[in-house]
C-alpha atoms as a PDB file:
ATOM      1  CA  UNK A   1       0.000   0.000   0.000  1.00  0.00           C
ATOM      2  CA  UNK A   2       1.684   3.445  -1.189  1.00  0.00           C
ATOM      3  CA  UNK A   3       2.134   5.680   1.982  1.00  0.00           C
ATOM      4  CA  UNK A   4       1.305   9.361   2.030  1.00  0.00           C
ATOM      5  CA  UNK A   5       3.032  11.802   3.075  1.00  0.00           C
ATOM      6  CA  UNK A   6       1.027  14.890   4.650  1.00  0.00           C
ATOM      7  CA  UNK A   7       2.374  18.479   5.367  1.00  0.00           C
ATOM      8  CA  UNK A   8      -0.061  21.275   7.657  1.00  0.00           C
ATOM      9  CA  UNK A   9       1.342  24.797   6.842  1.00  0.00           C
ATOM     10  CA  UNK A  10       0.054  28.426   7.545  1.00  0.00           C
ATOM     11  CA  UNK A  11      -0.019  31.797   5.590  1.00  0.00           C
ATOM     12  CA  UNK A  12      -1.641  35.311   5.324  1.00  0.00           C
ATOM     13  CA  UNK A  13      -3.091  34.092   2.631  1.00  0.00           C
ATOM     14  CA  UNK A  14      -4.262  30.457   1.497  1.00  0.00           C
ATOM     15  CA  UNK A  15      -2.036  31.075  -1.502  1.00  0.00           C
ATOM     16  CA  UNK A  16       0.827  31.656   0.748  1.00  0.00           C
ATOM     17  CA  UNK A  17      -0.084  28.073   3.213  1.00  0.00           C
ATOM     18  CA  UNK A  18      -0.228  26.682  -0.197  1.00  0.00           C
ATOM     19  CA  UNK A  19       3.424  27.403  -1.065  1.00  0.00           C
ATOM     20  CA  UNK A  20       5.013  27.132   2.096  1.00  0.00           C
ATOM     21  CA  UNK A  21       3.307  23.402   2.223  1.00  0.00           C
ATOM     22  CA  UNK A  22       5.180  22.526  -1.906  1.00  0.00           C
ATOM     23  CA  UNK A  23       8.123  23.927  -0.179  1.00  0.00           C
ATOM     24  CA  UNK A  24       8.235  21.792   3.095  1.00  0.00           C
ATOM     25  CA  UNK A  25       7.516  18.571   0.617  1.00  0.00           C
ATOM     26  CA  UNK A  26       9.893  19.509  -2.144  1.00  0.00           C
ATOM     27  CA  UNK A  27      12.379  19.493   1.039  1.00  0.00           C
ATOM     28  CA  UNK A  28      11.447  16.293   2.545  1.00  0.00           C
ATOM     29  CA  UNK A  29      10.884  14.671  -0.564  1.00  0.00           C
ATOM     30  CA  UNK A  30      13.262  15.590  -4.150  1.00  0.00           C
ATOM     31  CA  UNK A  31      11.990  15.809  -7.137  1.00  0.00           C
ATOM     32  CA  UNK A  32       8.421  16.044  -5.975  1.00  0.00           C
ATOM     33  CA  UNK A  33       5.720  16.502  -9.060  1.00  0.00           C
ATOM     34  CA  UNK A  34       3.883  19.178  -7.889  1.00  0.00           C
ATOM     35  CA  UNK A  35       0.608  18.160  -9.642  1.00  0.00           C
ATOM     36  CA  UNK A  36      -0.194  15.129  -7.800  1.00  0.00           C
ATOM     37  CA  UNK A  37       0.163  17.413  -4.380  1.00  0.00           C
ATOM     38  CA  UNK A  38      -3.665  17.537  -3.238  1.00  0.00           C
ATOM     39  CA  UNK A  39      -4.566  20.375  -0.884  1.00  0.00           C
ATOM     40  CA  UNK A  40      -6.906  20.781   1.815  1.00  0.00           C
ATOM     41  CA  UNK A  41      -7.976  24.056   2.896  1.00  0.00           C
ATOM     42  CA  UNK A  42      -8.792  23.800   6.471  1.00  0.00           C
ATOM     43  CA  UNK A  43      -8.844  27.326   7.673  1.00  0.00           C
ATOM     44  CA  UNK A  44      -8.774  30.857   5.085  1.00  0.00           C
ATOM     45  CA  UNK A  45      -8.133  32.858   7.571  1.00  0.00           C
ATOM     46  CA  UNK A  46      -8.689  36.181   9.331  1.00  0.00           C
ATOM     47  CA  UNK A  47      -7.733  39.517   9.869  1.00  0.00           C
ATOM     48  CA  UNK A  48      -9.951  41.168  11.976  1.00  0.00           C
ATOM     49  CA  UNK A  49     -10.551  44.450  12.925  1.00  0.00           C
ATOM     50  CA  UNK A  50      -7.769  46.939  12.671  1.00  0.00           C
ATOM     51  CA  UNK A  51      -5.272  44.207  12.244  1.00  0.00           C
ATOM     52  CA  UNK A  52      -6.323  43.432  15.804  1.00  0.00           C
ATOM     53  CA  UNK A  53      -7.426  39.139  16.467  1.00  0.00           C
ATOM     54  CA  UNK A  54      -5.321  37.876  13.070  1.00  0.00           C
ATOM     55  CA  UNK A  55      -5.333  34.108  12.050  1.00  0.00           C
ATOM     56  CA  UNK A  56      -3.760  32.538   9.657  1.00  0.00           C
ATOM     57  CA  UNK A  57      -4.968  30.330   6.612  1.00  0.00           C
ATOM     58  CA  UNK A  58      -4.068  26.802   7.465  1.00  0.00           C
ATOM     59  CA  UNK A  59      -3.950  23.983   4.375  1.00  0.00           C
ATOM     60  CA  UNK A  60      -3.342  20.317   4.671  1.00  0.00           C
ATOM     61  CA  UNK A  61      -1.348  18.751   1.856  1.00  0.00           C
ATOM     62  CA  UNK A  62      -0.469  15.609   0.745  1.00  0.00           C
ATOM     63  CA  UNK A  63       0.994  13.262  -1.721  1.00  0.00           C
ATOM     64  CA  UNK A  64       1.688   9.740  -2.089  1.00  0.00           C
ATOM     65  CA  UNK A  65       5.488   9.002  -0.810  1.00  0.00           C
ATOM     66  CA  UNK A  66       5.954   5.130  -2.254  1.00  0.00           C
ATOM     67  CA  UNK A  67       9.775   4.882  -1.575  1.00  0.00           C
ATOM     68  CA  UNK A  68      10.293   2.665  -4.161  1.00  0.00           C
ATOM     69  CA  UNK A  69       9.110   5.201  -7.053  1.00  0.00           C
ATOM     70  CA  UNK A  70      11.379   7.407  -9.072  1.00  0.00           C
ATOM     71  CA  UNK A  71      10.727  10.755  -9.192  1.00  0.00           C
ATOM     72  CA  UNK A  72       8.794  11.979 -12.285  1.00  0.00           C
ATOM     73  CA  UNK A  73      11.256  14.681 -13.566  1.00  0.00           C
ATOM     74  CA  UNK A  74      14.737  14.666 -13.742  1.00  0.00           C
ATOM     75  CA  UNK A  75      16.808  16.801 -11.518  1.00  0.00           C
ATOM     76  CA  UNK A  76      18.487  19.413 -13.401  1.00  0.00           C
ATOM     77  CA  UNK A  77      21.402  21.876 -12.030  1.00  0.00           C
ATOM     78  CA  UNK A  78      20.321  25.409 -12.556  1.00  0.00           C
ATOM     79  CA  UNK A  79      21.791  28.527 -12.575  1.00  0.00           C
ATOM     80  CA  UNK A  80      22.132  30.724 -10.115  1.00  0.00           C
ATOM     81  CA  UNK A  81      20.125  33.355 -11.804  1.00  0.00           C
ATOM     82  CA  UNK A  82      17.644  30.107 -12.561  1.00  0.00           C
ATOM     83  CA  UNK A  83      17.380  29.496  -8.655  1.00  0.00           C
ATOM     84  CA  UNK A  84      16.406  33.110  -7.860  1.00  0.00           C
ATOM     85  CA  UNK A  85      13.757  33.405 -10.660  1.00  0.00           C
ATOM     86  CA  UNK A  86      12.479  29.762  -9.910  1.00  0.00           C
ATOM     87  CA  UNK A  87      11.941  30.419  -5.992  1.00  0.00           C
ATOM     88  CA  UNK A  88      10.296  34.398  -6.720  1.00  0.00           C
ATOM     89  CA  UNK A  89       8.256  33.241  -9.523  1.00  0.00           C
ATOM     90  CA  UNK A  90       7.141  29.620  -7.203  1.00  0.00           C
ATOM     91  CA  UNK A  91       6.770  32.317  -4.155  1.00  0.00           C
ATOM     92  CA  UNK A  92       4.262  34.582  -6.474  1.00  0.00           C
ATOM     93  CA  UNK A  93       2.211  31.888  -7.911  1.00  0.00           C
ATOM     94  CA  UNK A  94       1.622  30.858  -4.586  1.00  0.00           C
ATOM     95  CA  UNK A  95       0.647  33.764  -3.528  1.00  0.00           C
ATOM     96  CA  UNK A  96      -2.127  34.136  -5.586  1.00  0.00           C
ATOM     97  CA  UNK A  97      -3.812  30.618  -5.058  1.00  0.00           C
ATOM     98  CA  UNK A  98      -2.224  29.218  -8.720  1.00  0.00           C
ATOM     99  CA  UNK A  99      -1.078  25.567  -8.521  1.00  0.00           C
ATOM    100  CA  UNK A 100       1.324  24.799 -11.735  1.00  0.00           C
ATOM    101  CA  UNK A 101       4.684  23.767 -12.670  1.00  0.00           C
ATOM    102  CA  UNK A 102       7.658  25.413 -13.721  1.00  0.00           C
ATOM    103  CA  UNK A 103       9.756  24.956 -16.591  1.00  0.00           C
ATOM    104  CA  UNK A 104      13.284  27.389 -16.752  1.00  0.00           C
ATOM    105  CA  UNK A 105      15.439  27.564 -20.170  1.00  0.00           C
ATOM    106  CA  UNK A 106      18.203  29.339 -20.835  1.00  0.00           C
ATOM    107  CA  UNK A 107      20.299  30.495 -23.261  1.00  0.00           C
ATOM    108  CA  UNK A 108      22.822  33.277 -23.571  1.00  0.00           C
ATOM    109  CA  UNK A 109      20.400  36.181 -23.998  1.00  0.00           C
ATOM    110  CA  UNK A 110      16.984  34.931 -22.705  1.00  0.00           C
ATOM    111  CA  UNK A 111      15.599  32.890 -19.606  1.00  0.00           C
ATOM    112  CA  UNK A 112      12.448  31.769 -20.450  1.00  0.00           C
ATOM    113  CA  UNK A 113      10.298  30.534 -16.941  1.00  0.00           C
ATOM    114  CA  UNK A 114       6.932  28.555 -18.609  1.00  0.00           C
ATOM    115  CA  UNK A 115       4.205  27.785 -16.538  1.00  0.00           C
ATOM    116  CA  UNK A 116       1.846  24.583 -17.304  1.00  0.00           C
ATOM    117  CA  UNK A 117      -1.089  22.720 -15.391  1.00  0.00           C
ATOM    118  CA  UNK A 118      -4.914  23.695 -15.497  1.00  0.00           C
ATOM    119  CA  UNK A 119      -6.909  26.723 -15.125  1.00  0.00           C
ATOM    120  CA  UNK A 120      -4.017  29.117 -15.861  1.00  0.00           C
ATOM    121  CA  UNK A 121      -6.246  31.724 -16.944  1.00  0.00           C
ATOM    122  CA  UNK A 122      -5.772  33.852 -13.486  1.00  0.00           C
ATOM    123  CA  UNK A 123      -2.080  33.791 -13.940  1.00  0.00           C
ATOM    124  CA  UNK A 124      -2.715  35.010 -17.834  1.00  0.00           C
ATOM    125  CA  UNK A 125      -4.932  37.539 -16.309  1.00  0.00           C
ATOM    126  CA  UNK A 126      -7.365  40.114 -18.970  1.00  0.00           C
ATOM    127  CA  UNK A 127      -5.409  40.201 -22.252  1.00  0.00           C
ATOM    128  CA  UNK A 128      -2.287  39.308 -20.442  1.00  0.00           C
ATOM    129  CA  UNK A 129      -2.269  42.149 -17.608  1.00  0.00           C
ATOM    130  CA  UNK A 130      -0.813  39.927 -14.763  1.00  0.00           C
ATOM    131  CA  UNK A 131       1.705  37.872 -16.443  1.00  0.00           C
ATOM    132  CA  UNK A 132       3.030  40.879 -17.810  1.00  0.00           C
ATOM    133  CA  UNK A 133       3.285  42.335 -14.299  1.00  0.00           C
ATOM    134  CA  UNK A 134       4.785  39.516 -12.980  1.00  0.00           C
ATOM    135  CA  UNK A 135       7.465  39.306 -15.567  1.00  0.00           C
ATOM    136  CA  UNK A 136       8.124  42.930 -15.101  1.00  0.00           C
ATOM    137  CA  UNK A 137       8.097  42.288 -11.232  1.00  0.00           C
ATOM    138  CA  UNK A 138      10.850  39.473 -12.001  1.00  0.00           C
ATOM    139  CA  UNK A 139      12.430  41.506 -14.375  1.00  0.00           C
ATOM    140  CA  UNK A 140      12.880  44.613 -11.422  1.00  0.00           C
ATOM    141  CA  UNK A 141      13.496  42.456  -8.358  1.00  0.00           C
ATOM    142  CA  UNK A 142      16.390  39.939  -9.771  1.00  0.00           C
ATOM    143  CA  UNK A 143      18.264  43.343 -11.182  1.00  0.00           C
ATOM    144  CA  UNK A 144      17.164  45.863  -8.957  1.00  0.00           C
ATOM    145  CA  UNK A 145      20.429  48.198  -9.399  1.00  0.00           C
ATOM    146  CA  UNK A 146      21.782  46.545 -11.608  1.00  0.00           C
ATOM    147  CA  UNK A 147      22.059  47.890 -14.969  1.00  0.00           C
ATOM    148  CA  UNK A 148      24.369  45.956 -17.198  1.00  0.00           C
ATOM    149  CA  UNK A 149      24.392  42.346 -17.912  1.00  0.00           C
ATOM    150  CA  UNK A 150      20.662  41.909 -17.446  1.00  0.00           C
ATOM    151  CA  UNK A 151      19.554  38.541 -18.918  1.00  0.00           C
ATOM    152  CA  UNK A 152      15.965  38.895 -20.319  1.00  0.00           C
ATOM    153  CA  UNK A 153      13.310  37.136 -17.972  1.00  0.00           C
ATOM    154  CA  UNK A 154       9.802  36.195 -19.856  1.00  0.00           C
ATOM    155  CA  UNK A 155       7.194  34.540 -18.205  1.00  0.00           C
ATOM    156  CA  UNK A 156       5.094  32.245 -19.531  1.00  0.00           C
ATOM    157  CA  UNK A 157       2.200  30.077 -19.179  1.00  0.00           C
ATOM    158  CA  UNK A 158       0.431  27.592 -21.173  1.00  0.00           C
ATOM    159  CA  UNK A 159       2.265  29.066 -24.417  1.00  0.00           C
ATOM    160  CA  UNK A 160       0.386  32.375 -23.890  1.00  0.00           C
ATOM    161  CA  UNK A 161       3.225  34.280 -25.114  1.00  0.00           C
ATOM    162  CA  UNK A 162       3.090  32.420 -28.772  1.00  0.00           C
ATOM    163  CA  UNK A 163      -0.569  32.703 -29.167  1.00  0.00           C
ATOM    164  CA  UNK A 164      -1.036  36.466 -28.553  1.00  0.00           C
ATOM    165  CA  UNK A 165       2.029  37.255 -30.481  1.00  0.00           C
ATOM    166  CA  UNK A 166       0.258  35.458 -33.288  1.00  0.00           C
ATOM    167  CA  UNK A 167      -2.677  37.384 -32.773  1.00  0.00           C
ATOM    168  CA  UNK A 168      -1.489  40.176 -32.306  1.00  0.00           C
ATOM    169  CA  UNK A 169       1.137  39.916 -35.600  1.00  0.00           C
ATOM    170  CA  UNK A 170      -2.746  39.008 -37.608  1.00  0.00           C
ATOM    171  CA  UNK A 171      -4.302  42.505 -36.144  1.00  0.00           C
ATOM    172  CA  UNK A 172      -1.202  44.569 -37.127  1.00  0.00           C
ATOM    173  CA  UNK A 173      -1.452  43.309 -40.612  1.00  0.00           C
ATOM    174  CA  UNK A 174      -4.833  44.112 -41.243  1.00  0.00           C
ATOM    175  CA  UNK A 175      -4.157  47.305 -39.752  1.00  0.00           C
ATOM    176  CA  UNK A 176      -1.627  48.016 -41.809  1.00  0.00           C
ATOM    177  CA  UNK A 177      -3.309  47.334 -44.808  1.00  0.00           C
ATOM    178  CA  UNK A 178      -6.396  49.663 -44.067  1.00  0.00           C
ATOM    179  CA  UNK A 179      -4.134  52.459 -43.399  1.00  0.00           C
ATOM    180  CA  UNK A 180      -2.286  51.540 -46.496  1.00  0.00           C
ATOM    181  CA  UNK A 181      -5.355  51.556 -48.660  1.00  0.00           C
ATOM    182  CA  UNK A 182      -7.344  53.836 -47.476  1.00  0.00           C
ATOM    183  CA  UNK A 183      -5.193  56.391 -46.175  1.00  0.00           C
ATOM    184  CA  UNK A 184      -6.631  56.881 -42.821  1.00  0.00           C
ATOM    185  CA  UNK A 185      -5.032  56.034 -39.041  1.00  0.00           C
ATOM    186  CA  UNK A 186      -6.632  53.432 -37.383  1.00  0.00           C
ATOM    187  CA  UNK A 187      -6.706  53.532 -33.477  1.00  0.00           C
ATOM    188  CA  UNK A 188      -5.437  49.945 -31.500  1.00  0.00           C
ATOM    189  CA  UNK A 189      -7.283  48.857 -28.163  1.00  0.00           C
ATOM    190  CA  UNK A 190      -5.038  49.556 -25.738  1.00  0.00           C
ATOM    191  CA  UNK A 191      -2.676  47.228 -24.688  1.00  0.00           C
ATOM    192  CA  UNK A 192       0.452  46.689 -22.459  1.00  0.00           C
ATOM    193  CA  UNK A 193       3.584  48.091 -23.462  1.00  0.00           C
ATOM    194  CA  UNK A 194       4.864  44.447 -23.957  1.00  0.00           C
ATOM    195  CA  UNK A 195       1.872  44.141 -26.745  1.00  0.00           C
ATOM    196  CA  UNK A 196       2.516  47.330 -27.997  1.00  0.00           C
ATOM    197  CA  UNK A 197       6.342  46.462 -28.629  1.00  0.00           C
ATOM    198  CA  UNK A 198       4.831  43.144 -30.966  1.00  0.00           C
ATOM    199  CA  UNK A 199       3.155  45.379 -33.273  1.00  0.00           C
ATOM    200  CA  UNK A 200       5.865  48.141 -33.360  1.00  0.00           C
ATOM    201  CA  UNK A 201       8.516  45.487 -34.367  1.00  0.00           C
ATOM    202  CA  UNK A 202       6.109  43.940 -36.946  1.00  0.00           C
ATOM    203  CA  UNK A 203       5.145  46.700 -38.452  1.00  0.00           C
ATOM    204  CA  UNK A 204       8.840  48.715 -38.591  1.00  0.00           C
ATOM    205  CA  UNK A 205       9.454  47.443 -42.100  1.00  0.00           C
ATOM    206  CA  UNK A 206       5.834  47.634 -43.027  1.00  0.00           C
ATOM    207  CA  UNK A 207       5.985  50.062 -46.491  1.00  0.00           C
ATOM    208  CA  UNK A 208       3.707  53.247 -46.326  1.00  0.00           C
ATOM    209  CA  UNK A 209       2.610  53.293 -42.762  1.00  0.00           C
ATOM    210  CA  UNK A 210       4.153  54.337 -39.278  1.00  0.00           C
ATOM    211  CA  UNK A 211       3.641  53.434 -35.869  1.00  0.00           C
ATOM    212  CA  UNK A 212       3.374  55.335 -32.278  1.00  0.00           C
ATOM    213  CA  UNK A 213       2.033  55.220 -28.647  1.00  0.00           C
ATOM    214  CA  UNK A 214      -0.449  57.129 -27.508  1.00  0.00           C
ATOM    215  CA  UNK A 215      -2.265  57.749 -24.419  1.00  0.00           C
ATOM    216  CA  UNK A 216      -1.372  57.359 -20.659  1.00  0.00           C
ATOM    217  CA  UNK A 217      -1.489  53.876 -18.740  1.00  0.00           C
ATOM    218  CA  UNK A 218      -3.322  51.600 -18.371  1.00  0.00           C
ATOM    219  CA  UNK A 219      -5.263  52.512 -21.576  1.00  0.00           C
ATOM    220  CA  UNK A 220      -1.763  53.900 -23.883  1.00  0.00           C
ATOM    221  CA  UNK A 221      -2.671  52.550 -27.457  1.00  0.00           C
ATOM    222  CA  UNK A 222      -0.645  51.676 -30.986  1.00  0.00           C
ATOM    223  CA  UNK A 223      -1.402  53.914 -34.093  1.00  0.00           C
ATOM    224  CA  UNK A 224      -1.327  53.163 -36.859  1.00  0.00           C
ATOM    225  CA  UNK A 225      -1.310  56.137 -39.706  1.00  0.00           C
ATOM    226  CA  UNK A 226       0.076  56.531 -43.645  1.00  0.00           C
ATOM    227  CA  UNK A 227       3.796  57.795 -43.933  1.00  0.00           C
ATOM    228  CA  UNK A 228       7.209  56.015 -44.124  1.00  0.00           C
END
């Protein structure tokens, strides 16, 4: 009969019992697949008035620990820039109730930190809002004042990143050829400056039209107008 092994941990938030708990049972057990971790949420917690009378969310989690079974990834050495963006990104996620795994490649320009699992779609957040803030949040913290030999850090999840750039190469193209052919600017929905840097770049070498930002954030805009 496979054993289980069970691990009670506390947070401000459920999120944060959540990954305090993977941590705890990624120590006592290596190579842990954090999907098959089940959690029990036995207490969300309270603040109370005025900070006064706080308690904190409790979670119960476990996983089978059959000693005789491999673990289901292999162990990898990392970088050191790898650890820090694996345990920030891990300490994040947590924090805002996602459960997923993380996937970290790197090459000599770019390290690329992919989240998969289910229901990623409040990690994506509304046309990518809060996976771009947590890449620029990884981006700031891991080089705060440091301003040479930054390493590029995207975030990921469920090949977001791919999908929207498709998209959003599709929109600029139609764009384009409006403006082109009718000779009138055409207006973009706003979109993060992230988004905004996709259609620039696809659009630089684009003959006849021209590109700029306006508008303040959250709502700053592409447009798109005849010239070039």
């Amino acid at each position: 009969m496979t054993e289980q092994l069970q691990i009670e941990a506390t947070g401000e938030t459920v999120g944060e019992a959540k990954w305090s708990a993977l941590r705890e049972l990624e120590r006592l057990q290596p190579g842990l697949d954090k999907a098959t971790v089940k959690f029990q949420v036995i207490s969300e917690g309270e603040r109370g008035l005025l900070g006064v009378g706080f308690s904190p969310a409790r979670v119960l989690a476990t996983v089978d620990a059959d000693g005789d079974s491999q673990p289901s990834a292999e162990v990898v050495d990392e970088s050191e820039l790898a650890g820090t963006v694996r345990e920030l990104l891990e300490r994040i996620v947590g924090a805002i109730g996602v459960h997923a795994q993380l996937e970290i490649e790197e090459d000599e320009e770019t390290l690329t930190a992919a989240f998969s699992g289910r229901d990623l779609g409040l990690l994506i957040g509304k046309h990518g809002q809060t996976i771009d803030a947590i890449q620029y949040l990884a981006n700031a913290i891991v080089y705060r004042g440091q301003m040479e030999d930054r390493k590029a850090i995207v975030v990921d999840a469920a090949g977001y990143r791919e999908r929207r750039k498709a998209s959003l190469d599709a929109l600029a193209l139609r764009s384009a050829e409006r403006v082109a052919s009718v000779g009138q600017r055409v207006e973009l929905e706003p979109m993060t400056a992230v988004e905004r840097k996709v259609v620039h770049v696809r659009l630089k070498d684009y003959p006849g039209v021209t590109t700029s930002s306006e508008g303040t954030e959250p709502n700053r805009f592409v447009v798109i107008e005849p010239g070039g």
